[in-house]
Each structure stands twice: as C-alpha cells, then as structure tokens.
Protein backbone atom coordinates (compact mmCIF):
# COMPACT_ATOMS: atom_id res chain seq x y z
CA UNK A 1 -23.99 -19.39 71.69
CA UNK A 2 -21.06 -16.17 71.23
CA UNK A 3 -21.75 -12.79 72.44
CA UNK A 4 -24.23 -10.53 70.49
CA UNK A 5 -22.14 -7.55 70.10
CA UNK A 6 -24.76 -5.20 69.13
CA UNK A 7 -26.90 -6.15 71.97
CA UNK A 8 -23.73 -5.13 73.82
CA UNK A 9 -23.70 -2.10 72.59
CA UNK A 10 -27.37 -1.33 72.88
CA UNK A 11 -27.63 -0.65 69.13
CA UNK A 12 -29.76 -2.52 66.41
CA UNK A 13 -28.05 -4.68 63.79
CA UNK A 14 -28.40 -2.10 60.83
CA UNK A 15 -26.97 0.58 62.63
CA UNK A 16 -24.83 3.04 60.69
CA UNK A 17 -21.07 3.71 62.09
CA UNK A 18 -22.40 7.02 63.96
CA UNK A 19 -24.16 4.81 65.71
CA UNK A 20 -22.08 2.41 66.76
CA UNK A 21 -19.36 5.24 67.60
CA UNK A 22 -22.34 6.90 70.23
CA UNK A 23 -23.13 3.28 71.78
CA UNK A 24 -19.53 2.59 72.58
CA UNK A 25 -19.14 6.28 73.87
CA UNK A 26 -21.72 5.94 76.48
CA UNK A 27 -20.90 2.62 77.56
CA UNK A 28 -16.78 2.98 77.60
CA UNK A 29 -17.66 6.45 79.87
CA UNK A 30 -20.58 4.61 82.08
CA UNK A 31 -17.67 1.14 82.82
CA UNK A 32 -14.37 2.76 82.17
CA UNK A 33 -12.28 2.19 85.53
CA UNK A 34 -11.89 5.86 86.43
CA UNK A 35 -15.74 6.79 86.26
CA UNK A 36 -17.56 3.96 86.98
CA UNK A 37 -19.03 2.80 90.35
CA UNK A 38 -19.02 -0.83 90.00
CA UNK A 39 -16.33 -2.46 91.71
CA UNK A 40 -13.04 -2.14 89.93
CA UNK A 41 -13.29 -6.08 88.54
CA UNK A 42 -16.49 -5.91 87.44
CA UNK A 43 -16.10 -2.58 85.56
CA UNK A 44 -13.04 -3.79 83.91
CA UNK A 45 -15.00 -7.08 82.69
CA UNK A 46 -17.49 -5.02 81.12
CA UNK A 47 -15.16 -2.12 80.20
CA UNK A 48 -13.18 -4.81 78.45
CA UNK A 49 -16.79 -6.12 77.09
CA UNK A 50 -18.23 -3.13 75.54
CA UNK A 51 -14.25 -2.13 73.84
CA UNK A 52 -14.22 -5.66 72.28
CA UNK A 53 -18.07 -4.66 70.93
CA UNK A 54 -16.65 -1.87 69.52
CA UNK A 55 -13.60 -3.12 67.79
CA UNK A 56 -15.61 -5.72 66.11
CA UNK A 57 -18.04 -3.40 64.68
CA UNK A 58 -16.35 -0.60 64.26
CA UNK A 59 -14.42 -2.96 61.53
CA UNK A 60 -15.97 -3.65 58.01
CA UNK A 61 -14.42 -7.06 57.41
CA UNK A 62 -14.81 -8.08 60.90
CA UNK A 63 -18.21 -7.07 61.56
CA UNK A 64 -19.02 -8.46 58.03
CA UNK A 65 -17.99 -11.73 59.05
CA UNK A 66 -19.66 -11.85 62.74
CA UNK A 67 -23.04 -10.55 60.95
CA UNK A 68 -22.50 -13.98 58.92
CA UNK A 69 -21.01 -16.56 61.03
CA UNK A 70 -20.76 -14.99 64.74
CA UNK A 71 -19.09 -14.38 67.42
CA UNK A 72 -17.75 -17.70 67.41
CA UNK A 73 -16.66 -18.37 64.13
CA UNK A 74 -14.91 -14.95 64.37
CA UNK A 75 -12.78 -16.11 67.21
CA UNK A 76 -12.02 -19.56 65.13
CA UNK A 77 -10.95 -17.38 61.92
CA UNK A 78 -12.12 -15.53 58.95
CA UNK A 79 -11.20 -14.39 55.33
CA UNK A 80 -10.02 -11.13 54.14
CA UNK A 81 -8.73 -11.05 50.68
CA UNK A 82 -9.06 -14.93 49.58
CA UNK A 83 -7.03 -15.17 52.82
CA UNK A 84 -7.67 -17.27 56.17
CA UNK A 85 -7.25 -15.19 58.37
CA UNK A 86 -6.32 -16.08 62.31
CA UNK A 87 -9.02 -15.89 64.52
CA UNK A 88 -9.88 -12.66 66.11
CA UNK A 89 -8.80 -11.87 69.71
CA UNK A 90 -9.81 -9.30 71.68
CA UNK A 91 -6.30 -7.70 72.48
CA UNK A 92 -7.24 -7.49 75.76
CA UNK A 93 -5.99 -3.51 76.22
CA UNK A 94 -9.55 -1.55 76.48
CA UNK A 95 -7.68 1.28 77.80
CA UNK A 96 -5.87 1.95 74.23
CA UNK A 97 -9.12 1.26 72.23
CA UNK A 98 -10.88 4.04 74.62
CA UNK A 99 -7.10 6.39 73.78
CA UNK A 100 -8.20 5.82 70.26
CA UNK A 101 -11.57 6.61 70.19
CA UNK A 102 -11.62 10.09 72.80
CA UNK A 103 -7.72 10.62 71.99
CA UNK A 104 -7.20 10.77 75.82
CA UNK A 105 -6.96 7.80 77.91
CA UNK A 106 -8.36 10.15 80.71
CA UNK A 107 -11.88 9.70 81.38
CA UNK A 108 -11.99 13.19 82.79
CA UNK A 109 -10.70 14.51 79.79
C-alpha cells in the first residue's frame, strides 16, 4: 500500500489549500535540517517526506489523481489533458520546495 499523504501531513482528506499550506508549514519547520533535533538522516527522510506531501497536494491535477488511484498509481503515471503523463517523482530537493513556500531557504528566517 503507497503513502497516505494527508495522513502525512496531519490534515483530513477534504481539506482546503489553507490547510494543506499550515500542515506542511509546521512539519517542514519541526524536520527541516537546520531546526530539527532528530539526527541529521532521519530529519532529512522525513523533511524529504512531508515536502513530497506537500507537492502532491498542493497540486490540483496531482492530488486529483492520488485522491483516485494513489500514491502508487501516481508514481506509475497519470493524465493531464487527454495526455499520459510520466509518473510523478518526488524531485528529491526538499530544500527548494521549503525556498518556495517561506521564500527563504533559511529556517531562521
């Protein structure tokens, strides 16, 4: 069974984009490298976790299609426009999805 991203996140399934916006803020502060107390490889893991989470839902067509078919059928591929598209993949660079969102990559910031 694929990841439940909004179990990730600690929001419910309905949850408006406000919502999913304050879920990834707390939990991108509480495991991003610079703040968090867990050892550095297992805040990255979940740092890189909670950023995937986000991207997903913070996507219309994306989260559309993981609210249908999951996290795993997501990963395998998924159409936009009449379109296969190729499956998604986490790109793996956290930091620039937390640059994004707080338009700082400095958790002190």
């Amino acid at each position: 069974m694929g990841k439940d991203y909004y179990e990730i996140l600690g929001i419910k399934r309905n949850s408006e984009q406000d919502e999913i916006a304050k879920g990834y803020r707390k939990l991108g502060l509480k495991y991003h490298p610079q703040l968090s107390k867990l050892d550095p490889t297992t805040s990255l893991q979940y740092f890189c976790l909670v950023s995937e989470a986000y991207e997903v839902l913070s996507d219309p067509v994306k989260r559309a299609f993981f609210d249908k078919y999951g996290e795993e059928m997501l990963k395998e591929g998924f159409f936009s426009d009449g379109e296969l598209k190729g499956g998604y993949r986490f790109n793996g660079n956290p930091e620039l999805i937390f640059e994004e969102f707080f338009g700082s990559n400095n958790a002190f910031g």
